[in-house]
N, C-alpha and C. Protein backbone atom coordinates (compact mmCIF):
# COMPACT_ATOMS: atom_id res chain seq x y z
N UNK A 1 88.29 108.70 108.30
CA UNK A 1 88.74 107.47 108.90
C UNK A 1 90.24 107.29 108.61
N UNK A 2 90.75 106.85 109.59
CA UNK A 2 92.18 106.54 109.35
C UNK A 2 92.67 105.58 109.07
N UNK A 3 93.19 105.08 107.93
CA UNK A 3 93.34 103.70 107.50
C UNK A 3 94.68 103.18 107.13
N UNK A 4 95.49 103.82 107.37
CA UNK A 4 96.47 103.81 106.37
C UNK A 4 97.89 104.81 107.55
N UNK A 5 99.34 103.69 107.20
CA UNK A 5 100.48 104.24 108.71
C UNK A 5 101.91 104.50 107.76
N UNK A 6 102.42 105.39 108.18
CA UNK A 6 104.11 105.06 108.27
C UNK A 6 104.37 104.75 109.55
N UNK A 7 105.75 104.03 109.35
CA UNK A 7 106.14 103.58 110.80
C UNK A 7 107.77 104.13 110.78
N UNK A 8 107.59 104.83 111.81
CA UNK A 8 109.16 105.65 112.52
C UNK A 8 109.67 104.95 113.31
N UNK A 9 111.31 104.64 113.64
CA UNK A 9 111.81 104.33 115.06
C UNK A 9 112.75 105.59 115.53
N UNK A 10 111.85 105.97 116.64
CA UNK A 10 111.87 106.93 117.32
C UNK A 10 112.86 106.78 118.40
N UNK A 11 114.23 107.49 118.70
CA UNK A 11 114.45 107.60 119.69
C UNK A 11 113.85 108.00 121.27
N UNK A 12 114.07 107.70 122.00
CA UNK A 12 113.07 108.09 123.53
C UNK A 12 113.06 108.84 123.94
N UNK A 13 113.81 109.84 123.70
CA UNK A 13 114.05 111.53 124.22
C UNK A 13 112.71 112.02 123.23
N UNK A 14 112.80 111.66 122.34
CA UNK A 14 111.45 112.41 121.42
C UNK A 14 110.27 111.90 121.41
N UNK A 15 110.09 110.82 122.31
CA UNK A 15 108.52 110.32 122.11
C UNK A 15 107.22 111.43 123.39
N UNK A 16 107.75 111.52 123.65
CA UNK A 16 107.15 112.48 124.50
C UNK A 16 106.58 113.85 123.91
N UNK A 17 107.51 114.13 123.40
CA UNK A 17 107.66 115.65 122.49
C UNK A 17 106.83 115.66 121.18
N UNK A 18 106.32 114.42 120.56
CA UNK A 18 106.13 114.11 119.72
C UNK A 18 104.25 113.33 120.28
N UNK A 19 103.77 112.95 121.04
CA UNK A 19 103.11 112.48 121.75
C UNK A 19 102.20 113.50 122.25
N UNK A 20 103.13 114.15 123.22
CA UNK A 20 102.66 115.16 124.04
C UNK A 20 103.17 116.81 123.78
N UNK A 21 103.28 116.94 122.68
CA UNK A 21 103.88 118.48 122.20
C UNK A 21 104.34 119.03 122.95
N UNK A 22 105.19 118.35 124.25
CA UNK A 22 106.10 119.05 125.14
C UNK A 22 107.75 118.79 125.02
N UNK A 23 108.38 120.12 124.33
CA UNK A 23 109.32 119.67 124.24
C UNK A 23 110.40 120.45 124.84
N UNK A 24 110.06 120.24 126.57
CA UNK A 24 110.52 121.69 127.06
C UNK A 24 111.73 120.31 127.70
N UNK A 25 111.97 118.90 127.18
CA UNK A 25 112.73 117.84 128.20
C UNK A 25 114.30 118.10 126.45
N UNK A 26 113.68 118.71 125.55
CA UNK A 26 115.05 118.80 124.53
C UNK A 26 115.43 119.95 124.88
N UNK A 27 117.23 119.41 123.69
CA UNK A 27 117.60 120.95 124.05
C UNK A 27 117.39 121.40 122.78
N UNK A 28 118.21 122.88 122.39
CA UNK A 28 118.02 123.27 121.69
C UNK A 28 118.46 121.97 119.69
N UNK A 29 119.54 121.80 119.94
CA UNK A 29 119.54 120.86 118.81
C UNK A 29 118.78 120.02 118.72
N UNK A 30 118.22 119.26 119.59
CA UNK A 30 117.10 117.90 119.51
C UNK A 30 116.09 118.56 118.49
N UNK A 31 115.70 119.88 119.28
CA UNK A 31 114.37 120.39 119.18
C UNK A 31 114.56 121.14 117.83
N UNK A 32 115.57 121.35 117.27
CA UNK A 32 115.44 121.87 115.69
C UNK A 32 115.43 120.84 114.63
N UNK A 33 116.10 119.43 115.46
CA UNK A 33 115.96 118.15 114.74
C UNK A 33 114.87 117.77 114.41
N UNK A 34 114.23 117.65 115.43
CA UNK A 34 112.57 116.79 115.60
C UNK A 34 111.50 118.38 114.80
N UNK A 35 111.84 119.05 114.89
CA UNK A 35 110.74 120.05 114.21
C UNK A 35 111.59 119.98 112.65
N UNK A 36 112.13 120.01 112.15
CA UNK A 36 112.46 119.33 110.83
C UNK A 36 112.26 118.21 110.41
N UNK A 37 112.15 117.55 110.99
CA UNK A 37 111.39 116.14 111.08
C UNK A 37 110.37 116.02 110.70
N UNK A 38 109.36 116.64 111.66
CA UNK A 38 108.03 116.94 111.54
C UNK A 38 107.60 117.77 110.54
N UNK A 39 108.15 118.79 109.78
CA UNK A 39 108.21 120.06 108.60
C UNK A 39 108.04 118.84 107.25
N UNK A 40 108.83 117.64 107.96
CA UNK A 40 108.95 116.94 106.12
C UNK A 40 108.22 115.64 106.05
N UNK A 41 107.62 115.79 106.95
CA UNK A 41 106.76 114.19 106.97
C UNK A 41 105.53 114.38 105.45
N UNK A 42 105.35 113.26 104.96
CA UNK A 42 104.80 113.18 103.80
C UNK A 42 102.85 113.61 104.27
N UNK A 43 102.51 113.29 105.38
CA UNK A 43 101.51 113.37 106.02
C UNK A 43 101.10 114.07 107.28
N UNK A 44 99.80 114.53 107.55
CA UNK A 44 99.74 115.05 109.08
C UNK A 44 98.91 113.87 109.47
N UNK A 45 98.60 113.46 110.91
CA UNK A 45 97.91 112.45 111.09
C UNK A 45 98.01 111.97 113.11
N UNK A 46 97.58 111.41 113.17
CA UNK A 46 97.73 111.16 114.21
C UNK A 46 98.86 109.82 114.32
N UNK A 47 99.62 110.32 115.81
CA UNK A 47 100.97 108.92 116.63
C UNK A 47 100.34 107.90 117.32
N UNK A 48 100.75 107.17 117.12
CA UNK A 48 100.63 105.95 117.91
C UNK A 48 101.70 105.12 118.34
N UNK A 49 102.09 105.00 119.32
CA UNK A 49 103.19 104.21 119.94
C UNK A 49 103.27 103.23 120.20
N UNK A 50 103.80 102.10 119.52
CA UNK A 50 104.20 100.21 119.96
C UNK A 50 104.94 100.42 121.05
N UNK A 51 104.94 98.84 121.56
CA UNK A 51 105.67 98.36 122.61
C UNK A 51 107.27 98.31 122.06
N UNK A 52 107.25 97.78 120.63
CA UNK A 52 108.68 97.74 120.21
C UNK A 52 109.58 98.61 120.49
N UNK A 53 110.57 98.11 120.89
CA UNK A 53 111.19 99.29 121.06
C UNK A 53 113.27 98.13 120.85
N UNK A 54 113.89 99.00 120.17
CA UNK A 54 115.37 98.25 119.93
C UNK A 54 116.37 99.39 120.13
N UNK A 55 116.97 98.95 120.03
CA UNK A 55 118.56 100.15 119.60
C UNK A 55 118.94 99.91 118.55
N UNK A 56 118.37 100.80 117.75
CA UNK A 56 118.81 101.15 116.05
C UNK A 56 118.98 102.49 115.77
N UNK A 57 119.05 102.93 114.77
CA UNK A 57 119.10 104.29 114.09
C UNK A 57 117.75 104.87 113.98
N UNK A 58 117.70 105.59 115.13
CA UNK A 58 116.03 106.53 114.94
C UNK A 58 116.81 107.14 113.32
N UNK A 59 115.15 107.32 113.18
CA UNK A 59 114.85 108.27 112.02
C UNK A 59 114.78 109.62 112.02
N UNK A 60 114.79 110.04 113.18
CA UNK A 60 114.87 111.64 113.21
C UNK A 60 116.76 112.28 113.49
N UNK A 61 117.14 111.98 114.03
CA UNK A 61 118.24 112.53 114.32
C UNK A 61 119.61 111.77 113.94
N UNK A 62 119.61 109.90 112.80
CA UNK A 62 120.05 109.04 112.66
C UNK A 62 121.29 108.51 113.18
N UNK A 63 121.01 108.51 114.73
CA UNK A 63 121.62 107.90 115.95
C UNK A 63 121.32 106.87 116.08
N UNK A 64 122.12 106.42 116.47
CA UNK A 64 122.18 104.43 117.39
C UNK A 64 121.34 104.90 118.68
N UNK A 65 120.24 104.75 119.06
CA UNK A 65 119.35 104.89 120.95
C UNK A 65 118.55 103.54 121.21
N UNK A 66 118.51 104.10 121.78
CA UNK A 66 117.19 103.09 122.35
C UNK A 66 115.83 103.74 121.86
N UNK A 67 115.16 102.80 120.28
CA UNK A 67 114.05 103.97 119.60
C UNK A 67 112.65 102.65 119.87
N UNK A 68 111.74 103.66 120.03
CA UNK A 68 110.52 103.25 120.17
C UNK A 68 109.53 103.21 118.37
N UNK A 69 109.07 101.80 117.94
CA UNK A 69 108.27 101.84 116.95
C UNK A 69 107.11 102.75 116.80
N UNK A 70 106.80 104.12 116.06
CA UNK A 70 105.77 104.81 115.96
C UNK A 70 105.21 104.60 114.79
N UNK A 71 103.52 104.72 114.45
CA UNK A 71 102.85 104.83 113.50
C UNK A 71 102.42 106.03 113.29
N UNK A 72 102.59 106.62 112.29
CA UNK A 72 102.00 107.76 111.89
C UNK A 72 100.75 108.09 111.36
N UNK A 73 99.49 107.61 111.58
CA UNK A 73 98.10 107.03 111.46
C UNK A 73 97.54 108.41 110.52
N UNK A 74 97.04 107.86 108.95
CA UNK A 74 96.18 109.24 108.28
C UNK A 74 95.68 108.32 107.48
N UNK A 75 94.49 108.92 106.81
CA UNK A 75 93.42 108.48 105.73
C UNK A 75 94.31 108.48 104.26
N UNK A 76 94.01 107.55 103.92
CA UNK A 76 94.39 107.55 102.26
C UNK A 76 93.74 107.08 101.11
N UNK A 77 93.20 108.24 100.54
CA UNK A 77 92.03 108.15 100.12
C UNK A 77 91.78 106.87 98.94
N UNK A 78 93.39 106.65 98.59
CA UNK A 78 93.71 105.45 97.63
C UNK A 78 93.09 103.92 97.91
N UNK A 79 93.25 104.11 99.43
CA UNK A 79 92.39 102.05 99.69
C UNK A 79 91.27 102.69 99.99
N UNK A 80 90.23 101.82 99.43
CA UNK A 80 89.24 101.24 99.92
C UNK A 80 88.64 100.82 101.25
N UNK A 81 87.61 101.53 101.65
CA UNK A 81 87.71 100.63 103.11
C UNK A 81 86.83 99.51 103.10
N UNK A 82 87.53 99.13 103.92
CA UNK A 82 86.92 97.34 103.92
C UNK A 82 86.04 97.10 105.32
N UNK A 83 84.73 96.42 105.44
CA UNK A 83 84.09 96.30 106.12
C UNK A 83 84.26 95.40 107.18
């Protein structure tokens, strides 16, 4: 069960790529960015994508864009689940 999120702000060039493991819309730098990205995440787990979305400093490539709020959804075996 998945109980437990980090939350990324994702630039919009990478939600797709990241979503849909197609990352044939980066180029080559995006795409060594975002797979280093992904190499150091504390968790594997499943994305989930909010509506939020601002112009701040994504977390992957730490640019000013237009980034979309992601959850990074995995089990942790630390809480309790609650009924």
């Amino acid at each position: 069960m998945l109980n437990d999120y980090y939350e990324y702000r994702i630039a919009e060039c990478f939600v797709g790529a990241i979503i849909n493991g197609d990352h044939s819309g980066l180029d080559d730098d995006e795409d060594t960015v975002l797979n280093t990205f992904i190499k150091h995440l504390p968790v594997t787990g499943t994305w989930g994508l909010t509506d939020d979305s601002n112009f701040v400093c994504c977390d992957i490539c730490n640019m000013y864009s237009l980034c979309y709020t992601m959850k990074l959804h995995f089990h942790n075996p630390n809480l309790k689940e609650t009924a």
